[in-house]
N, C-alpha and C. Protein backbone atom coordinates (compact mmCIF):
# COMPACT_ATOMS: atom_id res chain seq x y z
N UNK A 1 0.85 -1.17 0.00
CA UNK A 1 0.00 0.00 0.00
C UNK A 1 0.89 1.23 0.00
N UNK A 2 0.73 1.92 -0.58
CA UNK A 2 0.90 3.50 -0.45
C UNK A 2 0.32 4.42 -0.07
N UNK A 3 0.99 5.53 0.68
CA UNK A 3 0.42 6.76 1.41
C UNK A 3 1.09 8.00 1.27
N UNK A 4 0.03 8.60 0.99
CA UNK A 4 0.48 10.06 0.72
C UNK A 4 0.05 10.79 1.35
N UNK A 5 1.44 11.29 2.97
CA UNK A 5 -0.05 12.18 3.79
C UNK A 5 0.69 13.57 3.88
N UNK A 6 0.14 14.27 2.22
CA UNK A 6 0.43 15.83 2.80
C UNK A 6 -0.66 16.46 1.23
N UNK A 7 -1.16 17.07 1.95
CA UNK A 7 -2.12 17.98 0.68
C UNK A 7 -1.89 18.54 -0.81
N UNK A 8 -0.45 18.51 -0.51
CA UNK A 8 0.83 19.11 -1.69
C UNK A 8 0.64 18.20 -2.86
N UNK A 9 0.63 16.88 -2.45
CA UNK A 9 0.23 15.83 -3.61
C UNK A 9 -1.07 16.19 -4.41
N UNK A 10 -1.67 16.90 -4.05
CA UNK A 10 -2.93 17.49 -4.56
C UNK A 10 -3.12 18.12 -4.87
N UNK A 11 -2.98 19.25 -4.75
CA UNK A 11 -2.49 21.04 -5.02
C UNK A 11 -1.32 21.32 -5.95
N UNK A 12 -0.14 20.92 -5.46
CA UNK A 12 1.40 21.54 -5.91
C UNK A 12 1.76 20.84 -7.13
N UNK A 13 1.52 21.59 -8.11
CA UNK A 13 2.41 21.05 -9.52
C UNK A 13 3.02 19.92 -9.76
N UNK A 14 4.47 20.06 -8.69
CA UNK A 14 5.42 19.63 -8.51
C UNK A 14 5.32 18.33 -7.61
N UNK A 15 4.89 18.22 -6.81
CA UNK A 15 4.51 17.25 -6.07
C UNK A 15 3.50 16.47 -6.97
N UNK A 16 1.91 17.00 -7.72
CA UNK A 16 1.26 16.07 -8.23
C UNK A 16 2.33 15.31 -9.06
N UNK A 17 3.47 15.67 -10.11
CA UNK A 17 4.02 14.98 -10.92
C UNK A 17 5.01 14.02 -10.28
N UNK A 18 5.40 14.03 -8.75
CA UNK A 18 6.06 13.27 -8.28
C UNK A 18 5.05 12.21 -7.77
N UNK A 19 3.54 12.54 -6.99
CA UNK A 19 3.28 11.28 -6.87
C UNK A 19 2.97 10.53 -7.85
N UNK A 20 2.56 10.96 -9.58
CA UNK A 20 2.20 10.39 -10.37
C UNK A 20 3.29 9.25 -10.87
N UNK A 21 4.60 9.99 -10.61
CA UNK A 21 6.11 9.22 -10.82
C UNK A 21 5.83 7.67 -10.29
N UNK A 22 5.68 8.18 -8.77
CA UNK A 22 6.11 6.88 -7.49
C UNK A 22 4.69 6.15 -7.92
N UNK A 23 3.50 6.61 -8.00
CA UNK A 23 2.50 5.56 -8.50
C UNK A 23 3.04 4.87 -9.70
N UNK A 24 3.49 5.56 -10.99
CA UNK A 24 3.59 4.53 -11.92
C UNK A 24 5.01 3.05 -11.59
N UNK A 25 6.02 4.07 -10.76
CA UNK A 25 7.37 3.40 -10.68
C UNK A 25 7.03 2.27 -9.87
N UNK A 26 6.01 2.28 -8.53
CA UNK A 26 5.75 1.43 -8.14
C UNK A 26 4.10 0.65 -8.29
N UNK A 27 3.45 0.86 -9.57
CA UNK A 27 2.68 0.17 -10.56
C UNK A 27 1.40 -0.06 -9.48
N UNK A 28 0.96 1.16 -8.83
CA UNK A 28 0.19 1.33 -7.66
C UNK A 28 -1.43 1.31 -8.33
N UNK A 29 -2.24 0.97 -7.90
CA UNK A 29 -3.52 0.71 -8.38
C UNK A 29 -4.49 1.24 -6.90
N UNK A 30 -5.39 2.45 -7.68
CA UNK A 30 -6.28 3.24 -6.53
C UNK A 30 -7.39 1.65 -6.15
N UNK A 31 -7.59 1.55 -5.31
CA UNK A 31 -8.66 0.60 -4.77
C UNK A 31 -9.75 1.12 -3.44
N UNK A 32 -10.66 0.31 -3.13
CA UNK A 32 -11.94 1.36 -3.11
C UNK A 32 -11.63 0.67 -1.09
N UNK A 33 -11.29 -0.58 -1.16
CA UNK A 33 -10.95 -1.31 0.69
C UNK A 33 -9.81 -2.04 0.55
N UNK A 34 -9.23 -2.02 1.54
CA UNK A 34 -7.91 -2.94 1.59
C UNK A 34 -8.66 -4.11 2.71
N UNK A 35 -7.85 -5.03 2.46
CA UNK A 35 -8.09 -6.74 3.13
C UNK A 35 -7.22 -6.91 4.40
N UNK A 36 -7.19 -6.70 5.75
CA UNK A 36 -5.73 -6.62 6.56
C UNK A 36 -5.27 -7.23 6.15
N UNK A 37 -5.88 -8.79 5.93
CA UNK A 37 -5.29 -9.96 6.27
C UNK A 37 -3.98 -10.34 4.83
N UNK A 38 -4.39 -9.44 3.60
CA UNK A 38 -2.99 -9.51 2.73
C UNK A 38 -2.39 -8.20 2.73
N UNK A 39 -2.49 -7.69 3.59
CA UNK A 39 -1.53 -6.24 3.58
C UNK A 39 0.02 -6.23 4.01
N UNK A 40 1.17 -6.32 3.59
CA UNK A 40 2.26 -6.34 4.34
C UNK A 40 3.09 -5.29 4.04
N UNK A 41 3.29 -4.57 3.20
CA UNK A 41 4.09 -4.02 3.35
C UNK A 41 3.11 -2.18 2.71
N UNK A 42 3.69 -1.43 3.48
CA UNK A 42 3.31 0.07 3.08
C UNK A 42 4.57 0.76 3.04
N UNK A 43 4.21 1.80 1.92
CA UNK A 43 5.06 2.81 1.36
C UNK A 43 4.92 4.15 1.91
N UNK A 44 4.98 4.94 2.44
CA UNK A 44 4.78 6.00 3.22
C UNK A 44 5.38 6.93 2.47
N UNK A 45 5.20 7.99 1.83
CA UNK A 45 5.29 9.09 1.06
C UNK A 45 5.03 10.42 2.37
N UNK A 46 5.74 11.30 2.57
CA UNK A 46 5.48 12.43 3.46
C UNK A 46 6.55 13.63 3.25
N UNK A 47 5.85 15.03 2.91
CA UNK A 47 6.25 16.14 3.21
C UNK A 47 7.26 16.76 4.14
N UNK A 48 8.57 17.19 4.36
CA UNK A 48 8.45 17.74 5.30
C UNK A 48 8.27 19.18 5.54
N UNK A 49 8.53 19.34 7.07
CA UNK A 49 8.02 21.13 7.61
C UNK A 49 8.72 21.72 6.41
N UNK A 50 7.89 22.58 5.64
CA UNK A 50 8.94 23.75 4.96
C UNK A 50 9.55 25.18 6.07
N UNK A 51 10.40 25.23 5.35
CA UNK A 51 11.53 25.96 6.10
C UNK A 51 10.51 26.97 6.53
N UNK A 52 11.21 27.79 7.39
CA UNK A 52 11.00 29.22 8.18
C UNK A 52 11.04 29.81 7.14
N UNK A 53 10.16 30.96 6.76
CA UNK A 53 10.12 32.40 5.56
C UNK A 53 9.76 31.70 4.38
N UNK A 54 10.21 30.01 3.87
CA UNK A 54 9.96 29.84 2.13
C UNK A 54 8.78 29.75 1.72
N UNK A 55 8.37 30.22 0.28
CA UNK A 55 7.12 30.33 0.14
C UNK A 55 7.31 28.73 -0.67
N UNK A 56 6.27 28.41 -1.04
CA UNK A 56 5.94 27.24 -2.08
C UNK A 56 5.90 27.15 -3.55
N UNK A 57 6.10 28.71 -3.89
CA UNK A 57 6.55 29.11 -5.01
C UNK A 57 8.25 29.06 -5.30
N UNK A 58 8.65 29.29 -4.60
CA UNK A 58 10.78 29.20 -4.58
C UNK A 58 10.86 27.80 -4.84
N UNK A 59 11.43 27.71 -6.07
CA UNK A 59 11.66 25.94 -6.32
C UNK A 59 13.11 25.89 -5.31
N UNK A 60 13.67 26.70 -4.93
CA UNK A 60 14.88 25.95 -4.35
C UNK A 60 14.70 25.91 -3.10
N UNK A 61 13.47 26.44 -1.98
CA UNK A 61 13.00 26.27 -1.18
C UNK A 61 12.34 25.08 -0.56
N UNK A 62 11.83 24.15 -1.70
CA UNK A 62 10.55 23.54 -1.22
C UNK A 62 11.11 22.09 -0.42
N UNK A 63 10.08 21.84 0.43
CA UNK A 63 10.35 20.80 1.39
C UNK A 63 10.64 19.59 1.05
N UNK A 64 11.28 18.54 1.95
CA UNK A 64 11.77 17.67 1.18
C UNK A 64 10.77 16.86 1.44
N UNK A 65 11.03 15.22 0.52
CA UNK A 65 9.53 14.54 0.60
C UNK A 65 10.71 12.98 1.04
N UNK A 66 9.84 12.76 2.36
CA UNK A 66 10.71 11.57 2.79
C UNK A 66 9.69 10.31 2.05
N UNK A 67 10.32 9.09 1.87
CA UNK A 67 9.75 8.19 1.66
C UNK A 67 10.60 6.57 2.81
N UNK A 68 9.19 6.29 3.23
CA UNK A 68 9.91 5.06 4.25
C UNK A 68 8.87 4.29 3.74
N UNK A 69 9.90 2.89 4.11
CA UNK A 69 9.06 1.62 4.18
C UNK A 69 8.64 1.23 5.23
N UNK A 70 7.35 0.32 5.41
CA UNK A 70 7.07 -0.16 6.76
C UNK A 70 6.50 -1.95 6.18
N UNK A 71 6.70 -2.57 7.19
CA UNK A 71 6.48 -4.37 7.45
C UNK A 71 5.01 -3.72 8.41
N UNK A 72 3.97 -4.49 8.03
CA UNK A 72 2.49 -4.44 9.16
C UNK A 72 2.97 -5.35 9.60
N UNK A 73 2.71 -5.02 11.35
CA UNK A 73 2.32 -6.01 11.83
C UNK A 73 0.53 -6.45 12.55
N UNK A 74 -0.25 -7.43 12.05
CA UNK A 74 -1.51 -6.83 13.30
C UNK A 74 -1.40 -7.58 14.51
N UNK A 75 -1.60 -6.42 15.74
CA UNK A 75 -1.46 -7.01 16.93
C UNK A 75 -3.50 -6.75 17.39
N UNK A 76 -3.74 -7.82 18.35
CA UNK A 76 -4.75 -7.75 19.03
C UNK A 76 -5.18 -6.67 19.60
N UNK A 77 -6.72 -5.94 19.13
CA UNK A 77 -7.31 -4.78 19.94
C UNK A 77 -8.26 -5.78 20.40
N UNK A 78 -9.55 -4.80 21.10
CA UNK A 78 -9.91 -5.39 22.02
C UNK A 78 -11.66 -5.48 21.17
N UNK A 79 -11.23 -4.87 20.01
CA UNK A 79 -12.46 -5.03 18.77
C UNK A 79 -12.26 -6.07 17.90
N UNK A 80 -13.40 -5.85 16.89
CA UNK A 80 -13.27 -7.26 15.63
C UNK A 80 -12.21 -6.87 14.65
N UNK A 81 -11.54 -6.01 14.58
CA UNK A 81 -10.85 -4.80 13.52
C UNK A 81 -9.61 -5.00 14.45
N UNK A 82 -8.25 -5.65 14.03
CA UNK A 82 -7.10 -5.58 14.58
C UNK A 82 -6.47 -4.92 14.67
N UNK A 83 -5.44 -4.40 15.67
CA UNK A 83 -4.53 -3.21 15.61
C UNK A 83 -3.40 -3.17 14.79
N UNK A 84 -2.86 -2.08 14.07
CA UNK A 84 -2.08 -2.62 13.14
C UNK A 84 -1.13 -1.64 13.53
N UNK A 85 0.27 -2.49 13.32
CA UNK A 85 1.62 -1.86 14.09
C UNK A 85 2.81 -2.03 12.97
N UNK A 86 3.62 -1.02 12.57
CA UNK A 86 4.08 -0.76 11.66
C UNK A 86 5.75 -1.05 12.22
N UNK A 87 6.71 -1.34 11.10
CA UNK A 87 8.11 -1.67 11.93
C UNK A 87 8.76 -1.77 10.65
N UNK A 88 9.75 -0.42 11.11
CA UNK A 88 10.36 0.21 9.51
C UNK A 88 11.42 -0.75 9.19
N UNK A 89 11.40 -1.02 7.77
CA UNK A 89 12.47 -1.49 7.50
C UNK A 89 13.51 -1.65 6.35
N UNK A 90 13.12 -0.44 5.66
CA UNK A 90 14.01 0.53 4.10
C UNK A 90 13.35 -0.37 3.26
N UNK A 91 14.22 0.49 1.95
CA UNK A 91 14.74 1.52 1.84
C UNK A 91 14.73 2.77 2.34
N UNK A 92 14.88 3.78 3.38
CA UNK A 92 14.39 4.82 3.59
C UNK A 92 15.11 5.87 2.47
N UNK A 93 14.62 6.97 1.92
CA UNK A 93 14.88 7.70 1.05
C UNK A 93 14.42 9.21 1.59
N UNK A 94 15.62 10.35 1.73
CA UNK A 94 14.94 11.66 1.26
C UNK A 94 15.31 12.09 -0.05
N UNK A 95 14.04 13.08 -0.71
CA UNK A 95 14.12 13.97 -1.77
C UNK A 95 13.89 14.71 -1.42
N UNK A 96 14.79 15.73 -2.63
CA UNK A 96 14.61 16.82 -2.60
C UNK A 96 14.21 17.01 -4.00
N UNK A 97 13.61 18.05 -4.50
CA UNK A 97 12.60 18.10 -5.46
C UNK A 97 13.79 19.77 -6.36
N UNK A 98 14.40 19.32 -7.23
CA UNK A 98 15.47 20.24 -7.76
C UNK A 98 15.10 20.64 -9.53
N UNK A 99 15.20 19.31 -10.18
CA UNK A 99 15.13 20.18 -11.28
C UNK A 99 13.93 19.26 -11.86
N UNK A 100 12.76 19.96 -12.74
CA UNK A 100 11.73 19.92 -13.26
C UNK A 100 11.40 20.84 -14.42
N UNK A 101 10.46 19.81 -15.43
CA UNK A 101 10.31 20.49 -16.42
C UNK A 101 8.90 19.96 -16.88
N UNK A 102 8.00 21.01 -17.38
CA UNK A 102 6.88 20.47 -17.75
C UNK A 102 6.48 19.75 -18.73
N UNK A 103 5.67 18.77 -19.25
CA UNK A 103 5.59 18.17 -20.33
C UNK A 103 4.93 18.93 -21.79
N UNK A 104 5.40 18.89 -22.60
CA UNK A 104 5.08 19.63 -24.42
C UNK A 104 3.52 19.38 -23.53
N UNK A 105 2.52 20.31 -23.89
CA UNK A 105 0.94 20.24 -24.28
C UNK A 105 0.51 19.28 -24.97
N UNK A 106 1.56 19.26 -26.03
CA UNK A 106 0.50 18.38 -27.18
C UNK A 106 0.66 16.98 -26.54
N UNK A 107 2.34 16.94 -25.90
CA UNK A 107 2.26 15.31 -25.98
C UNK A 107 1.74 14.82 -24.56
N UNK A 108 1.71 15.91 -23.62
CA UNK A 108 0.80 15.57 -22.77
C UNK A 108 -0.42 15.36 -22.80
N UNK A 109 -1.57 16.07 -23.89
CA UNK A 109 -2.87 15.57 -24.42
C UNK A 109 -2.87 14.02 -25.00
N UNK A 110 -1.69 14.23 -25.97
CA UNK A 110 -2.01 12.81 -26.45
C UNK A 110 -1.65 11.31 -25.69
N UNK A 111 -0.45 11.45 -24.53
CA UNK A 111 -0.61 10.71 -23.28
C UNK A 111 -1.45 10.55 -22.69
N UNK A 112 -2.39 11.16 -22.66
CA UNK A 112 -3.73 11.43 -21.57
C UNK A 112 -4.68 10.90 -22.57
N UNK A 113 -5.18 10.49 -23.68
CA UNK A 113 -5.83 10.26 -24.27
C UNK A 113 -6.37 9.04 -24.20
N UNK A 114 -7.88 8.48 -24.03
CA UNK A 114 -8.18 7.57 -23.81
C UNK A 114 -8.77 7.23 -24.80
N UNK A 115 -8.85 5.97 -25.36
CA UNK A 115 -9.63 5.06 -26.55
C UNK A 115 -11.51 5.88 -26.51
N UNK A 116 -11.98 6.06 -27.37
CA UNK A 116 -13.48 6.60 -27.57
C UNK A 116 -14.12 5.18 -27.35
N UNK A 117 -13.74 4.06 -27.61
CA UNK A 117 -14.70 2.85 -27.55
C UNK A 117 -15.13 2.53 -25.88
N UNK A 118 -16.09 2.54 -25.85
CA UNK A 118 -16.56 2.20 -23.90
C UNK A 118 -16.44 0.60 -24.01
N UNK A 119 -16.29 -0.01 -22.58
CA UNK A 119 -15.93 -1.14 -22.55
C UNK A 119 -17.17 -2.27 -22.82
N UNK A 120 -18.36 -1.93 -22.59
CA UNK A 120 -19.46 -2.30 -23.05
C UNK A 120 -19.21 -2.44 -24.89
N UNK A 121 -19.03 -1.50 -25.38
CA UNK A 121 -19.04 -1.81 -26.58
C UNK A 121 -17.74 -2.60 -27.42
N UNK A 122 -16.88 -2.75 -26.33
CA UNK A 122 -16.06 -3.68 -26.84
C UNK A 122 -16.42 -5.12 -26.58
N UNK A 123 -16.86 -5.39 -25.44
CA UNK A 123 -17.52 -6.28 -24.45
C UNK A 123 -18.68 -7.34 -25.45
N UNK A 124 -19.36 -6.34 -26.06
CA UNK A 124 -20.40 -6.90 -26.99
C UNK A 124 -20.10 -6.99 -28.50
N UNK A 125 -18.91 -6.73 -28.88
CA UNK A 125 -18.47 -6.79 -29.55
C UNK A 125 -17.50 -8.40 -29.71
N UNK A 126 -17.43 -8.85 -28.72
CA UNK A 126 -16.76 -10.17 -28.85
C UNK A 126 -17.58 -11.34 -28.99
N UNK A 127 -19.17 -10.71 -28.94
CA UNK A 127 -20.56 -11.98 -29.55
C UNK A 127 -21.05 -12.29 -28.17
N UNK A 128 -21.50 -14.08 -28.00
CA UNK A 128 -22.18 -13.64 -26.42
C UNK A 128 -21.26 -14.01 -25.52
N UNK A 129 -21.69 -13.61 -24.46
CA UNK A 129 -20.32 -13.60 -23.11
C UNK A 129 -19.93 -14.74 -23.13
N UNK A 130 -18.26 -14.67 -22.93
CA UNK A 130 -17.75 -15.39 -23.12
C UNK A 130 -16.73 -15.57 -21.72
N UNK A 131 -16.71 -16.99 -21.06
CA UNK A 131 -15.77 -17.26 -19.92
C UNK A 131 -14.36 -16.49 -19.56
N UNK A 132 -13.95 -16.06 -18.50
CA UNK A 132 -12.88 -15.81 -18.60
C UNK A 132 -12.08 -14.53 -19.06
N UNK A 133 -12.63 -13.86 -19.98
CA UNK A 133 -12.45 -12.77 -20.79
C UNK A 133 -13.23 -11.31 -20.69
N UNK A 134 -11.97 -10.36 -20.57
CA UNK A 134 -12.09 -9.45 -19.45
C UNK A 134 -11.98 -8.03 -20.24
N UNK A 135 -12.54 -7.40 -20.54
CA UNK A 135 -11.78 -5.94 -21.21
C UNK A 135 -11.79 -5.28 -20.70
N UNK A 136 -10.25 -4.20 -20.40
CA UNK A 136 -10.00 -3.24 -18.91
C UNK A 136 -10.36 -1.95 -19.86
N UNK A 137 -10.05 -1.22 -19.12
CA UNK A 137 -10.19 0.64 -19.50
C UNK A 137 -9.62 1.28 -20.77
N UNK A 138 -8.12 0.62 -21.07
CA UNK A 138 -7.76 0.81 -22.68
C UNK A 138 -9.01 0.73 -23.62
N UNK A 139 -9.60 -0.43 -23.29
CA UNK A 139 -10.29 -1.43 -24.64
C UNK A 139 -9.53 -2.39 -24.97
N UNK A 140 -8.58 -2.67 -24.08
CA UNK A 140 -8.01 -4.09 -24.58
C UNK A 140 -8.39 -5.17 -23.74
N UNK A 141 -8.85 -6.40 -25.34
CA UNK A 141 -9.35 -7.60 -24.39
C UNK A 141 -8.37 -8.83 -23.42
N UNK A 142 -8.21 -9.42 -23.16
CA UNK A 142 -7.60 -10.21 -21.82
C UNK A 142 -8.37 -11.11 -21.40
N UNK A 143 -7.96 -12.28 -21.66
CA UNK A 143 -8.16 -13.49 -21.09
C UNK A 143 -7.49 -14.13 -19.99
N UNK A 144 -8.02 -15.48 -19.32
CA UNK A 144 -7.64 -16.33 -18.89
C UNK A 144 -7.10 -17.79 -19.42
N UNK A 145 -6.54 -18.46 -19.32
CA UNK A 145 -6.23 -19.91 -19.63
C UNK A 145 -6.26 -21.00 -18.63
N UNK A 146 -6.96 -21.46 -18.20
CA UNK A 146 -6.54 -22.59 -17.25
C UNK A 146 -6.67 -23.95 -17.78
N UNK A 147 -5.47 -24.66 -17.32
CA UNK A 147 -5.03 -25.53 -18.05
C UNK A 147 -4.77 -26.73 -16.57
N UNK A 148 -5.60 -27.99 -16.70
CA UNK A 148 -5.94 -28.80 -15.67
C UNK A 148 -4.53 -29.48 -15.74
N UNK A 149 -4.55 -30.63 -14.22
CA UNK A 149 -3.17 -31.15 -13.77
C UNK A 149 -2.85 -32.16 -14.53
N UNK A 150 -1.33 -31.80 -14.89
CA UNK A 150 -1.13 -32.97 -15.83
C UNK A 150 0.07 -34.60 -15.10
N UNK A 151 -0.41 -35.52 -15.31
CA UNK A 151 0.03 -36.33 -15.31
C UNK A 151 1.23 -36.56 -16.02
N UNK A 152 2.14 -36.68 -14.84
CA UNK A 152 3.84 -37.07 -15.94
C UNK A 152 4.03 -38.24 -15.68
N UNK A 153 3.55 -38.72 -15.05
CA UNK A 153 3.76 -40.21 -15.22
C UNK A 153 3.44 -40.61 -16.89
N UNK A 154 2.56 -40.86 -17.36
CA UNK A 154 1.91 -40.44 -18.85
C UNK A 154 2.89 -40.16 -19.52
N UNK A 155 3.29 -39.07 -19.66
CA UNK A 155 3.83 -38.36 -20.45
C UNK A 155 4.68 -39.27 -21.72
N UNK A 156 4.72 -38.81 -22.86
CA UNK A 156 4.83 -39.71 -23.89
C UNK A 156 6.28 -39.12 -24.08
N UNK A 157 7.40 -39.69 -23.53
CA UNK A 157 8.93 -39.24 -24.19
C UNK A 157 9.46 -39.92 -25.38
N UNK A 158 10.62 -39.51 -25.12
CA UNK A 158 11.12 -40.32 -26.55
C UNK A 158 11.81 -41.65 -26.45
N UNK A 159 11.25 -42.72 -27.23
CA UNK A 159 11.93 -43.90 -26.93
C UNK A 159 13.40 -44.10 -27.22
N UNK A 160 13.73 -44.95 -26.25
CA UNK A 160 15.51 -44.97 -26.45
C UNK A 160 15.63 -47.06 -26.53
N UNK A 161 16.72 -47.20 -27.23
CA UNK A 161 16.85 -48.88 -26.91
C UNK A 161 17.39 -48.94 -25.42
N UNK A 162 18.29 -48.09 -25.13
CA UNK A 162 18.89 -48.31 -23.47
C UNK A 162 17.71 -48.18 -22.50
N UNK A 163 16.63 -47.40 -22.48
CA UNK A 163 15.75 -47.42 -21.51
C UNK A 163 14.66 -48.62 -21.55
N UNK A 164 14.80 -49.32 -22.66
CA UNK A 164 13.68 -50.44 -22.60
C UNK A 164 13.98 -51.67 -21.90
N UNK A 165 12.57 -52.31 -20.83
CA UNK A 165 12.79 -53.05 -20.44
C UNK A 165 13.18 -54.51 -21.05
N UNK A 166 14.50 -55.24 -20.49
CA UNK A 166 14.42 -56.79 -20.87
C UNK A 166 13.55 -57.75 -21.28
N UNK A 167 13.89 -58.95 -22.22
CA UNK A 167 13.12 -59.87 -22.21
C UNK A 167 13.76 -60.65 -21.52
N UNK A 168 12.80 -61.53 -21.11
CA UNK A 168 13.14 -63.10 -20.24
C UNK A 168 14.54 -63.75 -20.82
N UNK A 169 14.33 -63.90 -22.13
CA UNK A 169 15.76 -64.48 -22.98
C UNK A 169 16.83 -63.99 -22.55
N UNK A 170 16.60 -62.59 -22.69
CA UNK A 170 18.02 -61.77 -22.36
C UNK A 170 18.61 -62.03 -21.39
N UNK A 171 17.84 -61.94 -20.30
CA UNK A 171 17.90 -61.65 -18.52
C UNK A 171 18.85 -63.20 -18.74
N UNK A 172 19.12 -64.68 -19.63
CA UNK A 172 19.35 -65.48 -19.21
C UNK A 172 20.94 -65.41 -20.32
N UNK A 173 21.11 -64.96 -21.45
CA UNK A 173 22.39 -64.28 -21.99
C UNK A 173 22.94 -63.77 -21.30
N UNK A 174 22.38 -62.64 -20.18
CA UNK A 174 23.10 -61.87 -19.22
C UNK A 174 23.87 -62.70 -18.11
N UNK A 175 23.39 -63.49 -18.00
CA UNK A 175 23.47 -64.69 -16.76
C UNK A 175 25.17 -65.34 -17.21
N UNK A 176 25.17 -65.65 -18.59
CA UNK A 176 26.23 -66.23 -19.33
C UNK A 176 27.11 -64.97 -19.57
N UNK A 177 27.41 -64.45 -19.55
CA UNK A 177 28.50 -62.93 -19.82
C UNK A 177 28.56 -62.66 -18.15
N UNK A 178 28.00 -62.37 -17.61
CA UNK A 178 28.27 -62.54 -16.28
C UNK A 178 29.22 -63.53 -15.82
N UNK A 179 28.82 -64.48 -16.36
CA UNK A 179 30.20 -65.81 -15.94
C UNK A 179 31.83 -65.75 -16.79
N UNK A 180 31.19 -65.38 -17.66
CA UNK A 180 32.58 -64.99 -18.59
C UNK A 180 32.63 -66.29 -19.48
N UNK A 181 31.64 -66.78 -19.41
CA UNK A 181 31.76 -67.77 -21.11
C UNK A 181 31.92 -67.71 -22.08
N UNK A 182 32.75 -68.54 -23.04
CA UNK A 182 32.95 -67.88 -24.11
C UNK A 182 31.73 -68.20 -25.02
N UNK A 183 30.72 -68.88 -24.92
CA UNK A 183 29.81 -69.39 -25.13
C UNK A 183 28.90 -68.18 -25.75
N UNK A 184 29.38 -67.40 -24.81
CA UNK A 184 27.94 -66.13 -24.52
C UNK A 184 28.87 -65.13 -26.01
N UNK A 185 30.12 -65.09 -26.43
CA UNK A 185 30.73 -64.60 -27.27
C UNK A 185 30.25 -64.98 -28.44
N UNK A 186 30.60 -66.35 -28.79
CA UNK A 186 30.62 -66.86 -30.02
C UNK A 186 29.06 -66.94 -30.46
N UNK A 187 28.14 -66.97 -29.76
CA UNK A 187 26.42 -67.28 -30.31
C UNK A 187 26.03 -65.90 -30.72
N UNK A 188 25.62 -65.88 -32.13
CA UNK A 188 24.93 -64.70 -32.89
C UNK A 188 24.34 -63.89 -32.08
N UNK A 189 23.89 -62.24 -32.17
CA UNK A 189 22.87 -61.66 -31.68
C UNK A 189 21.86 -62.43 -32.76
N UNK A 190 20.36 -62.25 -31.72
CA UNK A 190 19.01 -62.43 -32.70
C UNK A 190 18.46 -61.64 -32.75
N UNK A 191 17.99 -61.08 -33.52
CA UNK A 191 16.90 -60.09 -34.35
C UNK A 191 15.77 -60.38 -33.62
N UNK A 192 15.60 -59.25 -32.71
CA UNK A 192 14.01 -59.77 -32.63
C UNK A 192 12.84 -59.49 -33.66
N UNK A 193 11.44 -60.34 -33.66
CA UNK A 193 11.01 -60.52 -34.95
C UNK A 193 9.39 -58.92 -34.94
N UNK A 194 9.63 -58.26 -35.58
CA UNK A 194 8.98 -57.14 -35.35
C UNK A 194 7.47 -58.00 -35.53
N UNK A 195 6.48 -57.53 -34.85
CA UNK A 195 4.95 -57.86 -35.01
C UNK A 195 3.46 -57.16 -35.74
């Protein structure tokens, strides 16, 4: 999870384009409830005090923006809703916010630009509903595959003559080379007779 607790992320130029940074860098997705029970790690994003006299306009003024990591831990409250206890443990990072530049207009419009097709009409566009298959906010469609457990025992490899089991005959040739007969030398291989 990530947190952003200073108003600046909202207001300040400079700051909106940094949290937009750390959202994409760390591939952050707005969600509407968090689950305790898979929450482990939070990102903490925070402001600090700006100096004595600087305004928020002085780019070489402006406050720095710490970022810490935290491990949850939940410990027992005395409600159904657990207490949750935080225990830092890095990267810790300060910034300072130095050099910036705004993006071209145009190519910032056309970054910002979203597909005209609504997802409904892509949606019904793939015939009737279909399992599995999902179309997000681009307009691009996305599936699933699930593919059941496979048996390797089964599995069809490639035959080798060294991996095949003996015949009875053999097992009793082997018996004779084992002894060191010359017996087992001088008698032909046989062809076995294909079926």
């Amino acid at each position: 999870m990530m947190h952003f607790a200073s108003e600046l992320f909202d207001t300040h130029p400079r700051y909106v384009q940094l949290k937009s940074l750390l959202m994409d860098m760390f591939n952050g997705e707005v969600v509407e409830s968090v689950c305790l029970g898979g929450l482990e790690h939070v990102i903490s994003v925070t402001v600090a005090p700006s100096p004595v006299g600087a305004g928020q306009d002085d780019p070489k003024r402006l406050p720095r923006v710490h970022v810490r990591t935290y491990t949850v831990n939940l410990v027992p409250s005395g409600t159904r809703v657990p207490g949750v206890a935080l225990t830092e443990m890095g990267p810790c990072l300060d910034l300072s916010l130095r050099r910036w530049q705004e993006a071209d207009p145009e190519m910032w419009k056309a970054a910002m630009r979203r597909p005209k097709l609504k997802k409904q009409d892509v949606a019904k566009g793939l015939g009737k509903r279909q399992k599995n298959v999902e179309v997000d906010e681009m307009g691009d469609v996305r599936g699933r595959v699930h593919v059941a457990r496979q048996d390797l025992d089964r599995l069809q490899t490639r035959k080798m003559k060294g991996l095949k089991s003996r015949v009875d005959g053999d097992a009793a040739d082997s018996e004779d080379d084992a002894r060191g007969g010359d017996e087992a030398a001088e008698r032909p291989l046989r062809k076995k007779a294909r079926r």
